[in-house]
N, C-alpha and C. Protein backbone atom coordinates (compact mmCIF):
# COMPACT_ATOMS: atom_id res chain seq x y z
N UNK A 1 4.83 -58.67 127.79
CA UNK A 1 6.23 -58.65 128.12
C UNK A 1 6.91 -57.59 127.27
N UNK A 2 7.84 -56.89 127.87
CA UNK A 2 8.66 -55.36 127.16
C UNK A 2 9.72 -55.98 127.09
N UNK A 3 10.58 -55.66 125.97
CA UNK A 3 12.18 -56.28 125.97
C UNK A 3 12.40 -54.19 125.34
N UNK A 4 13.51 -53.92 126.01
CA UNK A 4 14.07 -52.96 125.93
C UNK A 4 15.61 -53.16 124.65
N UNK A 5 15.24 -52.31 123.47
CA UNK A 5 16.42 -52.25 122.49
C UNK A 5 16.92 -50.84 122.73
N UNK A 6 17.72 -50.34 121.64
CA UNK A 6 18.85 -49.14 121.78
C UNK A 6 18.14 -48.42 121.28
N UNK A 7 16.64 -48.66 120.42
CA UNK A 7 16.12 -47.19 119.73
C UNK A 7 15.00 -47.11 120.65
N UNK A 8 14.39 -48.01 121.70
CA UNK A 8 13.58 -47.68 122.46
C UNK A 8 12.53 -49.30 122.54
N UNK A 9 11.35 -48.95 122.88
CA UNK A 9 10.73 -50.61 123.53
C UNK A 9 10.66 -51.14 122.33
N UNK A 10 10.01 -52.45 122.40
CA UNK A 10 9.61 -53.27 121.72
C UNK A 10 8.72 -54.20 122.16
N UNK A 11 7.63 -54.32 121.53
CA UNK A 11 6.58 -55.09 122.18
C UNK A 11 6.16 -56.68 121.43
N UNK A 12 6.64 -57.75 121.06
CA UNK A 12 6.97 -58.77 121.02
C UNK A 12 5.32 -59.16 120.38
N UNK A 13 4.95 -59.29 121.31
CA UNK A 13 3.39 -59.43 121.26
C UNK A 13 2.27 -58.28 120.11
N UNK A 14 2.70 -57.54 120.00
CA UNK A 14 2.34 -56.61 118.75
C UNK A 14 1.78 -56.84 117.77
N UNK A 15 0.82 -56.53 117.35
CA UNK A 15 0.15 -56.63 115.70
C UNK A 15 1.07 -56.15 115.09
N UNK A 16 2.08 -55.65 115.20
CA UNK A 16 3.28 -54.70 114.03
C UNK A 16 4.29 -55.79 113.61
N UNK A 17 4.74 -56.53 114.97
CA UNK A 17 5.63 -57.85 115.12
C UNK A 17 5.50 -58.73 114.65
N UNK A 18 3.93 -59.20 114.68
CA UNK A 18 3.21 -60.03 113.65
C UNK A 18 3.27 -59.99 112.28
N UNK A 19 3.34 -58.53 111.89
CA UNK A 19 3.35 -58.17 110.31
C UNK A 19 4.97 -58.64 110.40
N UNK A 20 5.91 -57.65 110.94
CA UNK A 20 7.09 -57.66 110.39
C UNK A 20 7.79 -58.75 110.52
N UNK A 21 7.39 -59.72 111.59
CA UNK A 21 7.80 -61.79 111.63
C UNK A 21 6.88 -62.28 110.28
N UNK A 22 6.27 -61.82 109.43
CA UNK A 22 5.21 -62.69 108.85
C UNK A 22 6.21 -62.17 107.00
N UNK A 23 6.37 -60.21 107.20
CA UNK A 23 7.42 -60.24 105.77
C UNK A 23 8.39 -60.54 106.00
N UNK A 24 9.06 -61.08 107.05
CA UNK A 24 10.58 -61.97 107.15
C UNK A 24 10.73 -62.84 107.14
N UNK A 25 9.70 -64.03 107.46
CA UNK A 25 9.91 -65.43 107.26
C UNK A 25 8.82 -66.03 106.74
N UNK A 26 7.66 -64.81 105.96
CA UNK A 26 6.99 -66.41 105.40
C UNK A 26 7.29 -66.30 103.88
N UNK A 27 6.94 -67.05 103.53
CA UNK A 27 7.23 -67.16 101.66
C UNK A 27 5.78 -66.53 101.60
N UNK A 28 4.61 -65.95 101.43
CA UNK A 28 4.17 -64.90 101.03
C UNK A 28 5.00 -63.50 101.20
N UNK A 29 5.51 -63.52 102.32
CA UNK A 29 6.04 -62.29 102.81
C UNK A 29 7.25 -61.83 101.74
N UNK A 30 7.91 -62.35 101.32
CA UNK A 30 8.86 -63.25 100.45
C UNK A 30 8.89 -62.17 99.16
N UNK A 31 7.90 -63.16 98.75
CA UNK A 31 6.97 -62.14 97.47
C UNK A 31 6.48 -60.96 97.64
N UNK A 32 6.05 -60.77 98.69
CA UNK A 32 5.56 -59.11 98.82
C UNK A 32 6.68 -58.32 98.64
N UNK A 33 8.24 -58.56 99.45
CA UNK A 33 8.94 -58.00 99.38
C UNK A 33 9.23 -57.99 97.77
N UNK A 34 9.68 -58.82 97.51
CA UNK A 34 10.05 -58.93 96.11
C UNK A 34 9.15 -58.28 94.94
N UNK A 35 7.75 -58.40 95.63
CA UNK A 35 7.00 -57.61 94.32
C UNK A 35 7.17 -56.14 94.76
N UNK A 36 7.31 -55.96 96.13
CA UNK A 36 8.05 -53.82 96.09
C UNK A 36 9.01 -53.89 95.90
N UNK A 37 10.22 -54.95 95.64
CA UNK A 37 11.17 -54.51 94.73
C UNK A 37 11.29 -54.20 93.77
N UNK A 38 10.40 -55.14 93.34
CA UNK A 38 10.04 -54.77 91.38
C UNK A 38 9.46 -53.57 91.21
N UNK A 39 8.74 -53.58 92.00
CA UNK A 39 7.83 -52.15 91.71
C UNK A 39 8.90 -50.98 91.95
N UNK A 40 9.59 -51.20 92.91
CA UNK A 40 10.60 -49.84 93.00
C UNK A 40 11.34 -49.66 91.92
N UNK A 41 11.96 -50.78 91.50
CA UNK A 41 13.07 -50.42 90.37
C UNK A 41 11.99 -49.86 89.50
N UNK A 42 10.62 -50.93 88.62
CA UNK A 42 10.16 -50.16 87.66
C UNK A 42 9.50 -48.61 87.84
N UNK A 43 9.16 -47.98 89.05
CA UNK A 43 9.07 -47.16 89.17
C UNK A 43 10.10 -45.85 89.17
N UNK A 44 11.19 -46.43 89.42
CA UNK A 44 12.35 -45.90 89.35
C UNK A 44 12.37 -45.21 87.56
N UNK A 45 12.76 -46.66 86.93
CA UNK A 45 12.64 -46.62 85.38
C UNK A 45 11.92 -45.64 84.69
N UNK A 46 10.72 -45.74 85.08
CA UNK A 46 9.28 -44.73 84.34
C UNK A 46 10.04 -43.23 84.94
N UNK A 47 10.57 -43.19 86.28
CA UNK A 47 11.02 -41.63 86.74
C UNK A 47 11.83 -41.27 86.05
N UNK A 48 13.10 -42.25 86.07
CA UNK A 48 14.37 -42.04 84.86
C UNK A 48 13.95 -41.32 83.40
N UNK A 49 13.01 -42.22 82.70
CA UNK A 49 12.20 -41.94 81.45
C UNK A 49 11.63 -40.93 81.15
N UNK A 50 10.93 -40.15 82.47
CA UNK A 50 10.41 -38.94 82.39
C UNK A 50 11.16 -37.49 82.51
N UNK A 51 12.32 -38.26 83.32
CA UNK A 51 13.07 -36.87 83.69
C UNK A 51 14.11 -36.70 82.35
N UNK A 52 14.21 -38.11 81.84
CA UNK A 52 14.79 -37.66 80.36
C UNK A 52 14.20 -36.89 79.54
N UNK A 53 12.70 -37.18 79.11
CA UNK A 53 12.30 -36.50 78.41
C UNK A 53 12.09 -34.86 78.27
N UNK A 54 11.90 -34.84 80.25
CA UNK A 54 11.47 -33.31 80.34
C UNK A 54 13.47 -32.40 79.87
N UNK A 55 14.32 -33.35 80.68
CA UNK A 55 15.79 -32.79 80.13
C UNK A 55 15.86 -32.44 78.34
N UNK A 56 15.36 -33.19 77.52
CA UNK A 56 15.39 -33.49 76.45
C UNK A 56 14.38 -31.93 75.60
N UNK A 57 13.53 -31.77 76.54
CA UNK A 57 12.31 -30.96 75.83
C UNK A 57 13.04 -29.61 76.49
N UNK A 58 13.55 -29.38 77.66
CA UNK A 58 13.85 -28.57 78.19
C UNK A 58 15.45 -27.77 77.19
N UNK A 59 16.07 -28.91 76.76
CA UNK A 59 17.52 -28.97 75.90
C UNK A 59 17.05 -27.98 74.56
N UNK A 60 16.18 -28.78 73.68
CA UNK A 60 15.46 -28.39 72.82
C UNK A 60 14.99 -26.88 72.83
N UNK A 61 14.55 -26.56 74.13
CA UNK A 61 13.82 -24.88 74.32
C UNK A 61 14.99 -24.23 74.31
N UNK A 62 16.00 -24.45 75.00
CA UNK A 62 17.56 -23.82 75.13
C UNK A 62 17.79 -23.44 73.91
N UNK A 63 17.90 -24.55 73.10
CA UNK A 63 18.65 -24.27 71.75
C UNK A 63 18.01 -23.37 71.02
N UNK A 64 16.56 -23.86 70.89
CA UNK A 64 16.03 -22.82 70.11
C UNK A 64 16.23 -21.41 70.40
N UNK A 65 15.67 -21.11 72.02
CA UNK A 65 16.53 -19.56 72.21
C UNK A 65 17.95 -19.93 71.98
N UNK A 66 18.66 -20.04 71.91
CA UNK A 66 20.06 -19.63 71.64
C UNK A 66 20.00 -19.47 70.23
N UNK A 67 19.41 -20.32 68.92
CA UNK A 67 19.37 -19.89 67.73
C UNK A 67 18.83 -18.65 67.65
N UNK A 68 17.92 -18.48 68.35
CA UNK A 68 16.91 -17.04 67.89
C UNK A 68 17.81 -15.76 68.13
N UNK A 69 18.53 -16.09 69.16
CA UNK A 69 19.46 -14.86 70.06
C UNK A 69 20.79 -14.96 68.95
N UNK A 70 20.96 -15.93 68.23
CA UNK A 70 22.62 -15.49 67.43
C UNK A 70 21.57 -15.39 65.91
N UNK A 71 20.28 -15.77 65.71
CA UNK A 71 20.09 -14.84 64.42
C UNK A 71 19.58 -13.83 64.76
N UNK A 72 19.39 -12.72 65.78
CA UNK A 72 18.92 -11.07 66.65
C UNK A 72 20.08 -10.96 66.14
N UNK A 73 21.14 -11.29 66.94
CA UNK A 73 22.44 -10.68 67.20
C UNK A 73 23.02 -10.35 65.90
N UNK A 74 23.24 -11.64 64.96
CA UNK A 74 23.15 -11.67 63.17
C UNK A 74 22.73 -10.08 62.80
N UNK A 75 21.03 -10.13 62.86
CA UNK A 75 20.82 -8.97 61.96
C UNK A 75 20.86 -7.59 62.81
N UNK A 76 21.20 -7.45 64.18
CA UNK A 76 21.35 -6.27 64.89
C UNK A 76 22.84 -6.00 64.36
N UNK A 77 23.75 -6.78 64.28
CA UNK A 77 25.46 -6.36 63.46
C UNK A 77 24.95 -6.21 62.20
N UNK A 78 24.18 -6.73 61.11
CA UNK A 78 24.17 -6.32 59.97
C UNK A 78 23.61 -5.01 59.96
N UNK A 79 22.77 -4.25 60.46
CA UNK A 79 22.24 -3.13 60.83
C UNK A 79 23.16 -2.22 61.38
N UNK A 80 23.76 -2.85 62.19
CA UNK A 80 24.50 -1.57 62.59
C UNK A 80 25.71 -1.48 61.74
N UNK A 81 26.26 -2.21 60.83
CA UNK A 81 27.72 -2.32 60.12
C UNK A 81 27.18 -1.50 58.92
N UNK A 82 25.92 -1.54 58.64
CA UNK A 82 24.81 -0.55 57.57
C UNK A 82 24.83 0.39 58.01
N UNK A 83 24.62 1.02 58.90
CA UNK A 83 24.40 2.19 59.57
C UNK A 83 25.87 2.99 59.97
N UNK A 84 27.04 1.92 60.06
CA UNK A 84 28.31 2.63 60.12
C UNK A 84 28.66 3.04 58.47
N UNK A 85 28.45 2.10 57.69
CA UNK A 85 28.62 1.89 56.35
C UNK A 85 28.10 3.45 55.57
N UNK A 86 26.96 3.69 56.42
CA UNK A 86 25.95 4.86 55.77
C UNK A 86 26.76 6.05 56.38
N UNK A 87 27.22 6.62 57.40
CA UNK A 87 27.46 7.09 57.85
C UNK A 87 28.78 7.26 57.73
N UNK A 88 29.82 6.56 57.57
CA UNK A 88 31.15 6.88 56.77
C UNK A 88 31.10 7.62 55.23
N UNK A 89 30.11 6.87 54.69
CA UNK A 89 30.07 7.78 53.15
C UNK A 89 29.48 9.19 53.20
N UNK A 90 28.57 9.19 53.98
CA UNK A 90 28.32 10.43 54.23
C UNK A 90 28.71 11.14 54.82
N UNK A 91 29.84 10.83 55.58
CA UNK A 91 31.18 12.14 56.41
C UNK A 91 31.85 12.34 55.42
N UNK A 92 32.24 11.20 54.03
CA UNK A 92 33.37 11.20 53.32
C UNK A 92 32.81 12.26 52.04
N UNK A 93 31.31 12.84 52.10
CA UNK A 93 30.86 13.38 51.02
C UNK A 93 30.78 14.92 52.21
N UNK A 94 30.53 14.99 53.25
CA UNK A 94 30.69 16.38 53.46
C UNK A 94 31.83 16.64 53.55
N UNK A 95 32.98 15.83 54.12
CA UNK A 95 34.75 16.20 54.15
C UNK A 95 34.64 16.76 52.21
N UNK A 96 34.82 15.65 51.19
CA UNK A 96 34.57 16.52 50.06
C UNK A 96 34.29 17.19 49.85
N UNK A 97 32.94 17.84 50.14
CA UNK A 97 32.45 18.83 49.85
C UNK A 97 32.60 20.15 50.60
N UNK A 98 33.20 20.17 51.72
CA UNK A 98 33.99 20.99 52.56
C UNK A 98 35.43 21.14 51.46
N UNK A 99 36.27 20.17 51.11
CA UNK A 99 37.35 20.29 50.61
C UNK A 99 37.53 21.01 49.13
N UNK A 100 36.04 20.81 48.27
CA UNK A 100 35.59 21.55 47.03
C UNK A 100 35.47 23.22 47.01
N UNK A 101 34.32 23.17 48.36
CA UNK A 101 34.60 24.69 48.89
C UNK A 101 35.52 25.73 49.21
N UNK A 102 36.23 24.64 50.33
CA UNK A 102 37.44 25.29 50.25
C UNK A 102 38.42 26.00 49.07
N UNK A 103 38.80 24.98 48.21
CA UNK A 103 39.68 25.07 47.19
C UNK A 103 38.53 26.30 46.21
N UNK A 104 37.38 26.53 45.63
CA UNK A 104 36.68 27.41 45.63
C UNK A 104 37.23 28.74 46.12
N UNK A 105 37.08 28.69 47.44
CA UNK A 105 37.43 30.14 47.91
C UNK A 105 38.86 30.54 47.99
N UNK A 106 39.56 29.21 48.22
CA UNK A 106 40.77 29.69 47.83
C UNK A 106 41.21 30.51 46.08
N UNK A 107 40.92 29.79 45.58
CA UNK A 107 40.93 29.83 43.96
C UNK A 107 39.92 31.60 44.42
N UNK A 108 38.79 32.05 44.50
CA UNK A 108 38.40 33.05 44.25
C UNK A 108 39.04 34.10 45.20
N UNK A 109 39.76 33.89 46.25
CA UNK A 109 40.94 34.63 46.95
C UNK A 109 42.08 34.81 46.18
N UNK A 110 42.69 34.01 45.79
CA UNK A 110 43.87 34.31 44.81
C UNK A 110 43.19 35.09 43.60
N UNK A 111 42.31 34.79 42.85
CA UNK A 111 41.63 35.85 41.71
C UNK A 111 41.55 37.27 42.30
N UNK A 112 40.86 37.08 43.21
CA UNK A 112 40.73 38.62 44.24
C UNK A 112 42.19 39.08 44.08
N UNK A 113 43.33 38.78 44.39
CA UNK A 113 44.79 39.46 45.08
C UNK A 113 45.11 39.54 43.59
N UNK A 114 44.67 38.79 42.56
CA UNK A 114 45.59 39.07 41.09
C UNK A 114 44.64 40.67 40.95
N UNK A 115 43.31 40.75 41.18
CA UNK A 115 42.43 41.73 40.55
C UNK A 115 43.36 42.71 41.41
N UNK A 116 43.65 42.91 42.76
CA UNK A 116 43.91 44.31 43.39
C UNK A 116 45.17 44.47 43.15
N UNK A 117 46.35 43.60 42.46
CA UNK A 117 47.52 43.82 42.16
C UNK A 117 47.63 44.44 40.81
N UNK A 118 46.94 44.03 40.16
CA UNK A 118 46.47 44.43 38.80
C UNK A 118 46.18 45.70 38.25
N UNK A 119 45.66 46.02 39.72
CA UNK A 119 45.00 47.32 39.38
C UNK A 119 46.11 48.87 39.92
């Protein structure tokens, strides 16, 4: 015998009908359900547990690159604030020493104009 539902046949008589009348009303059936409940939640739990840990180990790798990248960054500015550092004193010693020269030739220009006035 066919009894017609809204998702399509149904066969009454069925080995499937049998199962699914047998986890709906018997008290074994009962328990079965109830023991894949348990099992779902604790399986659930152990997933929860794992995906913490991998979040946790994954958190951990983050940080560490991020420490490694702000002590790079650390000694790439100390290097380069050295390297500006080096490089200011040593413009400030050729400006001097441009400015020594100068005054030099000035000073031996004016000696020059006293010698040809002199003479």
């Amino acid at each position: 015998m066919k009894a017609t539902t809204a998702a399509g046949y149904f066969w009454p008589d069925s080995p499937l009908a049998a199962v699914v009348g047998y986890l709906i009303n018997s008290d074994k059936g009962r328990q079965v359900r109830t023991e894949a409940a348990t099992k779902v939640v604790e399986y659930g739990g152990q997933a929860r547990e794992f995906a913490q840990e991998k979040v946790a180990t994954v958190a951990s790798t983050v940080s560490s690159i991020i420490e490694k990248g702000k002590a790079y960054a650390s000694e790439v500015s100390t290097k380069l604030q050295d390297r500006i550092k080096s490089s200011s004193e040593n413009a400030q010693d050729v400006v001097e020493g441009a400015e020594t020269a100068f005054q030099q030739g000035a000073t031996k220009a004016k000696n020059h104009l006293q010698e040809i006035s002199a003479s």
